[in-house]
Protein backbone atom coordinates (compact mmCIF):
# COMPACT_ATOMS: atom_id res chain seq x y z
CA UNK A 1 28.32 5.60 17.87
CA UNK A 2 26.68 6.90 14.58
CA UNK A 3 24.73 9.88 15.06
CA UNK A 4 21.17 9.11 13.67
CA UNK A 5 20.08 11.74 11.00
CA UNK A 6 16.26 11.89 10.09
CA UNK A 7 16.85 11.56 6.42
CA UNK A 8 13.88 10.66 3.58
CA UNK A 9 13.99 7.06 2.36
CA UNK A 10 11.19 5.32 0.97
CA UNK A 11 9.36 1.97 1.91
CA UNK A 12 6.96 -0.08 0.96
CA UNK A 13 5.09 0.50 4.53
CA UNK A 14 5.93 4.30 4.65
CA UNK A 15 4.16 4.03 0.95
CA UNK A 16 0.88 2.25 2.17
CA UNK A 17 0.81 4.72 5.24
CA UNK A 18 1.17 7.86 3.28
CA UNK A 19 -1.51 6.73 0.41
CA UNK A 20 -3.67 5.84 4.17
CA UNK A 21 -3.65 8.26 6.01
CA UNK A 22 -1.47 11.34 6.10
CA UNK A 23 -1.66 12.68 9.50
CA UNK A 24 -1.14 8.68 10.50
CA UNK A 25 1.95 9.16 8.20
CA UNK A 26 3.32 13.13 10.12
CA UNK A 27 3.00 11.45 13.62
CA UNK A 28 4.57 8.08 12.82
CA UNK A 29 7.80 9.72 10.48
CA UNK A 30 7.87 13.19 11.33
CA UNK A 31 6.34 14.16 15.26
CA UNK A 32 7.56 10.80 16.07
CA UNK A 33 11.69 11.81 15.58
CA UNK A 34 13.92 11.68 18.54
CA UNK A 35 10.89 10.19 20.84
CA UNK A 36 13.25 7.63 22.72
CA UNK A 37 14.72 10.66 23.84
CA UNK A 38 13.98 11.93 27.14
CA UNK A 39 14.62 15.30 26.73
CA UNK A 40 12.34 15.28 23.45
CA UNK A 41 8.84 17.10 23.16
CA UNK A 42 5.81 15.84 24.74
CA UNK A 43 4.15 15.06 21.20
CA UNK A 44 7.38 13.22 19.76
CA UNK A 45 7.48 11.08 23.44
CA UNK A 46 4.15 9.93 22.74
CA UNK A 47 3.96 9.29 18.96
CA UNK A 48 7.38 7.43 19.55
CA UNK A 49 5.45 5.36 21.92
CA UNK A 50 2.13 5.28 20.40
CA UNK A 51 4.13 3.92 16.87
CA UNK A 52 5.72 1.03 18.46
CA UNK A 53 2.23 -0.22 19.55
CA UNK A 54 1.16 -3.41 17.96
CA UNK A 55 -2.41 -5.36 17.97
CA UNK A 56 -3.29 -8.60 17.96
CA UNK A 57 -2.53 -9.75 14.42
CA UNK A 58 0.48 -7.86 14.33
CA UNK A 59 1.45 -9.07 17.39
CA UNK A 60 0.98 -13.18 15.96
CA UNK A 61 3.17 -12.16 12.45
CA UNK A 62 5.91 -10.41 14.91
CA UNK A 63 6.10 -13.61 16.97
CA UNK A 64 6.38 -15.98 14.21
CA UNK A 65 8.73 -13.55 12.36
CA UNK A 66 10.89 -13.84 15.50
CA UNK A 67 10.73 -17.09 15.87
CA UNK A 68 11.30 -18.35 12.56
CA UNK A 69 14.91 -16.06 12.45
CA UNK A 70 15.95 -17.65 15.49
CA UNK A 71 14.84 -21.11 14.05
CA UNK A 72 16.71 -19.99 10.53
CA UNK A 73 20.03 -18.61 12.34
CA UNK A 74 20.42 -21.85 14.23
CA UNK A 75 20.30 -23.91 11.29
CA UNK A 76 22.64 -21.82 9.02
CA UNK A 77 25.05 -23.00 12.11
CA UNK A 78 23.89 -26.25 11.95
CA UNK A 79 22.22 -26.65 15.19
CA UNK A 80 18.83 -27.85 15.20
CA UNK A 81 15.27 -26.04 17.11
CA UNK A 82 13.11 -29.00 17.02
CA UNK A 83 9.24 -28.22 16.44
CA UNK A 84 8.73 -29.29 20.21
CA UNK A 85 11.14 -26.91 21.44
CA UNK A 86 9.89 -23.52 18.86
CA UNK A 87 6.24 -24.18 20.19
CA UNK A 88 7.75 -23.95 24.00
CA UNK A 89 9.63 -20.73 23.16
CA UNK A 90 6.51 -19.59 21.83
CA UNK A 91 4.24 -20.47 24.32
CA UNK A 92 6.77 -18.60 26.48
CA UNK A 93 7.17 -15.30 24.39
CA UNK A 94 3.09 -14.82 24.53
CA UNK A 95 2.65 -15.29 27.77
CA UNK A 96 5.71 -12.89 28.79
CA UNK A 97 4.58 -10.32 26.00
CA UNK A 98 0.88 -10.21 27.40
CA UNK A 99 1.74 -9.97 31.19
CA UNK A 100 4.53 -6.60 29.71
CA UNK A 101 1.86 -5.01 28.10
CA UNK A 102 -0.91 -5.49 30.97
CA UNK A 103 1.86 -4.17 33.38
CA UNK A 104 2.88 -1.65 30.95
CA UNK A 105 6.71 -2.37 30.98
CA UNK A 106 6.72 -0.19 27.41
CA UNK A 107 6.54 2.79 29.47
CA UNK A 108 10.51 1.85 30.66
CA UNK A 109 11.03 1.15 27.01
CA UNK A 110 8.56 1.01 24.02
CA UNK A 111 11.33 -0.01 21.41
CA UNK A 112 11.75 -3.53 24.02
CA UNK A 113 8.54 -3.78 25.37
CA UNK A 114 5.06 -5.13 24.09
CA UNK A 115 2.64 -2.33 23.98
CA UNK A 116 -1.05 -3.88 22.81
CA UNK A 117 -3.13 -1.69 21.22
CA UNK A 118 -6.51 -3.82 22.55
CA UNK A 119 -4.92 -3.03 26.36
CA UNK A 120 -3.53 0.58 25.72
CA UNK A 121 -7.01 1.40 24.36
CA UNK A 122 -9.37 -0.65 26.75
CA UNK A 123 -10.65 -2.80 24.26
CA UNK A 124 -12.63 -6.34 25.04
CA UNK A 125 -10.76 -9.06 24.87
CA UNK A 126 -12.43 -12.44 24.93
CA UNK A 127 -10.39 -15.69 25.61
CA UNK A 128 -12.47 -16.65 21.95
CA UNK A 129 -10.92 -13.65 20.09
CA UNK A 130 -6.85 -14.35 21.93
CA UNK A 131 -7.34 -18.27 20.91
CA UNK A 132 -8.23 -17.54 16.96
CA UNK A 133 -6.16 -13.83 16.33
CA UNK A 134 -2.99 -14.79 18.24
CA UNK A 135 -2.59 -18.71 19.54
CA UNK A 136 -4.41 -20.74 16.83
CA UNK A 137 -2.29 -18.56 13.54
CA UNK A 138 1.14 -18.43 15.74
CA UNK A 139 0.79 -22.65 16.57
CA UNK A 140 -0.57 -23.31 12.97
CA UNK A 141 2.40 -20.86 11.32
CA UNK A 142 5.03 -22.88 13.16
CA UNK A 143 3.52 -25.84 12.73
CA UNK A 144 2.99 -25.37 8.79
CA UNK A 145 6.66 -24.58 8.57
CA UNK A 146 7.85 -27.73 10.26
CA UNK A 147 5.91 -29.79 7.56
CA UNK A 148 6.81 -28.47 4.95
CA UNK A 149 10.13 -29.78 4.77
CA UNK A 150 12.08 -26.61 3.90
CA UNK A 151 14.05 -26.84 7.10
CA UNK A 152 15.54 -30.28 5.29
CA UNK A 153 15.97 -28.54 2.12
CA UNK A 154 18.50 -26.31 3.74
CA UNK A 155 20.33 -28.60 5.68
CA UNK A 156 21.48 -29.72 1.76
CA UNK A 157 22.86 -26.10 1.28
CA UNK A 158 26.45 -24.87 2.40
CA UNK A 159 26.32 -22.19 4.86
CA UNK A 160 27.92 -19.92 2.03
CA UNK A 161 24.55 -19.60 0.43
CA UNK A 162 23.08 -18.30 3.47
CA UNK A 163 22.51 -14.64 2.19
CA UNK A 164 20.30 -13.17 4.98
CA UNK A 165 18.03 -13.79 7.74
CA UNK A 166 15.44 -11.07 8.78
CA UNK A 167 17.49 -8.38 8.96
CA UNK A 168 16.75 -4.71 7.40
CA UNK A 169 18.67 -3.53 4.34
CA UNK A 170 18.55 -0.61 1.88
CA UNK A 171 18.98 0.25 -2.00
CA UNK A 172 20.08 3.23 -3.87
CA UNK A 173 16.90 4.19 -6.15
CA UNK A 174 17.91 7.01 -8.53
CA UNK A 175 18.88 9.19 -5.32
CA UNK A 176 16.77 7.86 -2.76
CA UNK A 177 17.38 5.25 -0.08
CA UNK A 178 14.79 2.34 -0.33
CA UNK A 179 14.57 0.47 2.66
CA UNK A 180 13.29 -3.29 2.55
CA UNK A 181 13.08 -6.03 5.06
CA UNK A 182 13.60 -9.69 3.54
CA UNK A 183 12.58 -12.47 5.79
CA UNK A 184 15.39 -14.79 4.65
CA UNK A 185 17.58 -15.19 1.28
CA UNK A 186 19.55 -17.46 -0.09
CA UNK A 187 21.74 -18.44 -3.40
CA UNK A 188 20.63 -21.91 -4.95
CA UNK A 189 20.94 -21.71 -8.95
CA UNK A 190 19.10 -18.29 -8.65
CA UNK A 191 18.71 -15.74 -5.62
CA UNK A 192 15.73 -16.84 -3.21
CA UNK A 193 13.68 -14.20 -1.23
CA UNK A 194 11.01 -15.72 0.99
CA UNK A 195 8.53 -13.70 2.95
CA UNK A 196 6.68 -14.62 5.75
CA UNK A 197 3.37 -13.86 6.12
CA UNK A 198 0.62 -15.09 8.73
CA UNK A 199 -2.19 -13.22 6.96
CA UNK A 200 -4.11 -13.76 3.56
CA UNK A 201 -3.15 -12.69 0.12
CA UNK A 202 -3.21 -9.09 -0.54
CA UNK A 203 -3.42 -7.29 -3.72
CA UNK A 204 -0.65 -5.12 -2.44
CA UNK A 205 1.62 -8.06 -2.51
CA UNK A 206 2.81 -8.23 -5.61
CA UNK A 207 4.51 -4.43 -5.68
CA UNK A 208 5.96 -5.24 -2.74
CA UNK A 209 7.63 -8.52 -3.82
CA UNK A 210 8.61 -6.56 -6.84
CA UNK A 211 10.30 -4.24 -4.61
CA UNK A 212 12.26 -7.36 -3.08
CA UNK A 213 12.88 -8.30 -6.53
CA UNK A 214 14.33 -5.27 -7.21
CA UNK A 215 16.60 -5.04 -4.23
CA UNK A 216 18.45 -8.53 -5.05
CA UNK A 217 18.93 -7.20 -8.29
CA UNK A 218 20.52 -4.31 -7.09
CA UNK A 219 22.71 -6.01 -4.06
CA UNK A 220 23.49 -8.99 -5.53
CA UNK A 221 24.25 -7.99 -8.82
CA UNK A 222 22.01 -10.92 -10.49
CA UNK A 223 19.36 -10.11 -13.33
CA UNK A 224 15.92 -9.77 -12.25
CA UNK A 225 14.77 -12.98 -14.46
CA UNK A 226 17.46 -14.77 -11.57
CA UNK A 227 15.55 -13.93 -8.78
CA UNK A 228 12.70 -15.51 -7.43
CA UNK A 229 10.97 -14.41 -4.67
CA UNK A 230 8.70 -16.81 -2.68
CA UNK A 231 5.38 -15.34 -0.52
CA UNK A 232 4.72 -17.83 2.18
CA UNK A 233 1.32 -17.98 3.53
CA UNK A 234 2.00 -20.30 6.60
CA UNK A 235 -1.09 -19.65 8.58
CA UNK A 236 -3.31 -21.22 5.04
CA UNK A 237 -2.25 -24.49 5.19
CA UNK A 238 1.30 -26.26 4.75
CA UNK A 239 3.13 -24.01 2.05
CA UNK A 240 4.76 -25.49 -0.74
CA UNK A 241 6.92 -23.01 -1.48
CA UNK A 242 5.82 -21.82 -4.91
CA UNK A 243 7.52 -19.28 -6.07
CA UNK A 244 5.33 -15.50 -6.96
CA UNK A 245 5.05 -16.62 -11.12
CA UNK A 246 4.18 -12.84 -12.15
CA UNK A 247 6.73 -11.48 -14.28
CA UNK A 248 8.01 -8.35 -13.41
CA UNK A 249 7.10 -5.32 -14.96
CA UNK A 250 9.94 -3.23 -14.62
CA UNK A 251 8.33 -0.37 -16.51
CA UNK A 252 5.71 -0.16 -13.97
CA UNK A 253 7.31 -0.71 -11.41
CA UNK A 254 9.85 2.04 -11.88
CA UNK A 255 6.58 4.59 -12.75
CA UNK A 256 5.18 3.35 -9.52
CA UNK A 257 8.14 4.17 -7.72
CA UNK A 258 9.27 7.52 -8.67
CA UNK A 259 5.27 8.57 -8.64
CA UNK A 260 5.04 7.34 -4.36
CA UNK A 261 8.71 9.06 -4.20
CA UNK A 262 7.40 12.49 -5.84
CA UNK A 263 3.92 12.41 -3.36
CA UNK A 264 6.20 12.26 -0.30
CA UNK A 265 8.29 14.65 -1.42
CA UNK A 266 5.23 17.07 -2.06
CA UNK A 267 4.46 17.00 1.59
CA UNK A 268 7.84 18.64 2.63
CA UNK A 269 8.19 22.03 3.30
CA UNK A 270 11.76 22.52 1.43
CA UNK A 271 13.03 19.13 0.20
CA UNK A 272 14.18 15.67 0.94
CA UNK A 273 17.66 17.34 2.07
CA UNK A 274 15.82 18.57 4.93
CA UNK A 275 12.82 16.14 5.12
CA UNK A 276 10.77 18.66 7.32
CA UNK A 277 7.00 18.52 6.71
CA UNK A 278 4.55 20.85 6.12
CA UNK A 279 1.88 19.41 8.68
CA UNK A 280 -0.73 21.41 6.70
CA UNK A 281 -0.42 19.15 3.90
CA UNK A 282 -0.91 16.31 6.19
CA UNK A 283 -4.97 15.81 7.35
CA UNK A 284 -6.59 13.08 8.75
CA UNK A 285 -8.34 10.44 6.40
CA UNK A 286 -12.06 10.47 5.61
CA UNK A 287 -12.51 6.64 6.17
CA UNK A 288 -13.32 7.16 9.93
CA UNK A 289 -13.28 3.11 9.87
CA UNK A 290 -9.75 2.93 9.73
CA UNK A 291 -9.08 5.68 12.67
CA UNK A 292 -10.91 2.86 14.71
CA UNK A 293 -7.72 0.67 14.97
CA UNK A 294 -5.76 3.53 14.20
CA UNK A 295 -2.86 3.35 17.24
CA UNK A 296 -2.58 7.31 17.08
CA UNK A 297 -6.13 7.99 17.82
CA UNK A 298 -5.50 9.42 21.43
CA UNK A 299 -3.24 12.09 19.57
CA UNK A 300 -4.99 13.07 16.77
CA UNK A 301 -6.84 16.10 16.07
């Protein structure tokens, strides 16, 4: 078994986090290290636990994410989930997820386990606010994807072009490793990304995609103007697959890149070799708003 090294890499989550909040960004990278452990440090325990928390929105986009690989895997092998059969399973998963986190199961395993943030932290929870956050975008997602008829789309594919299904991959960046996440890609003419997404548009969106666009470039070995990647709204209506028309600005892109690289590296105390941080360098962000939903409020100080 490989022995995990806490090594700096760079992602477009890490990113937001850092630019955020920077003591958000020490407990969940730094304090957080070795926390499944259980002869770790108090501080790492609990930040390792207190990262894996999720609230309700989160917890709708994991479910469809989840659902939709399963969905995805199953037809690349030809065998069929009918819509009937992915709104059981997910009728299933919620109501097994919820009754973990009210009985706290995380605290056998956090990495396994639901942990909600609006239990962990005693927060209200109205049938109302469950229906719309969590059961209303997670039906409507599912739903949304069933109509619009990608599922037959593939089924006119060979399962060659299959190139992956929600799994997590890296890139060499100059001499960093950039970690990205692709909800599913494929080969057809050009490369495919698609992302998921149960929320609205962000303007953060299109560096990110960029960043996907970037990474099939790299792996694949295709020019960037042969790669189209495809943000999928599903909880706005039935998607019709359109793919993201801005072109690329490679320029800025790279100067975006190598400017969020250079601010993490600023934090350390030596250099990525090390990736130690100076915690000094790390305080706690002046939009108190934000430390409302913050999951590493009970920590924080």
């Amino acid at each position: 078994m490989a022995v995990l090294k806490n090594e700096f890499s760079w992602s477009f989550s890490r990113h937001k986090l850092c630019c955020e909040c920077r003591r958000a960004y020490y407990y969940y990278y730094y304090a957080s290290w070795e926390g499944w452990k259980k002869d770790s440090s108090e501080l790492a325990q609990k930040t390792y636990r207190l990262k894996k928390m999720q609230n309700l929105d989160m917890w709708a986009g994991s479910l469809v994410h989840t659902l939709l690989q399963e969905i995805l895997k199953n037809r690349s092998e030809k065998n069929v989930i009918t819509y009937e059969q992915a709104i059981t399973q997910a009728h299933t998963a919620m109501a097994v997820q919820w009754r973990q986190s009210q009985e706290q199961r995380w605290q056998e395993s956090p990495k396994t386990y639901l942990n909600l943030f609006e239990h962990y932290y005693h927060k209200k929870v109205s049938q109302e606010l469950i229906d719309r956050k969590v059961k209303k975008k997670v039906y409507e997602s599912i739903k949304n994807f069933y109509d619009s008829g990608f599922l037959e789309y593939l089924d006119s594919l060979g399962q060659e072009q299959f190139l992956r299904i929600e799994e997590i991959d890296s890139f060499p960046f100059e001499k960093t490793k950039m970690y990205v996440v692709p909800d599913f890609a494929l080969r057809d003419g050009s490369v495919k990304l698609y992302d998921w997404k149960t929320g609205r548009p962000n303007p953060d969106d299109t560096r990110q995609l960029s960043c996907y666009a970037l990474y099939a470039h790299t792996k694949w070995q295709v020019p960037l103007e042969k790669v189209k990647v495809f943000p999928v709204y599903l909880a706005l209506g039935i998607p019709g697959f359109d793919p993201w028309q801005e072109k690329i600005d490679t320029v800025e892109l790279i100067t975006f890149l190598r400017q969020s690289i250079r601010q993490m590296h600023a934090l350390l105390l030596t250099g990525p070799g090390e990736n130690k941080i100076d915690y000094a360098k790390c305080p706690r962000t002046e939009n108190t708003r934000r430390c409302e939903t913050c999951v590493f409020q009970e920590v924080c100080v």
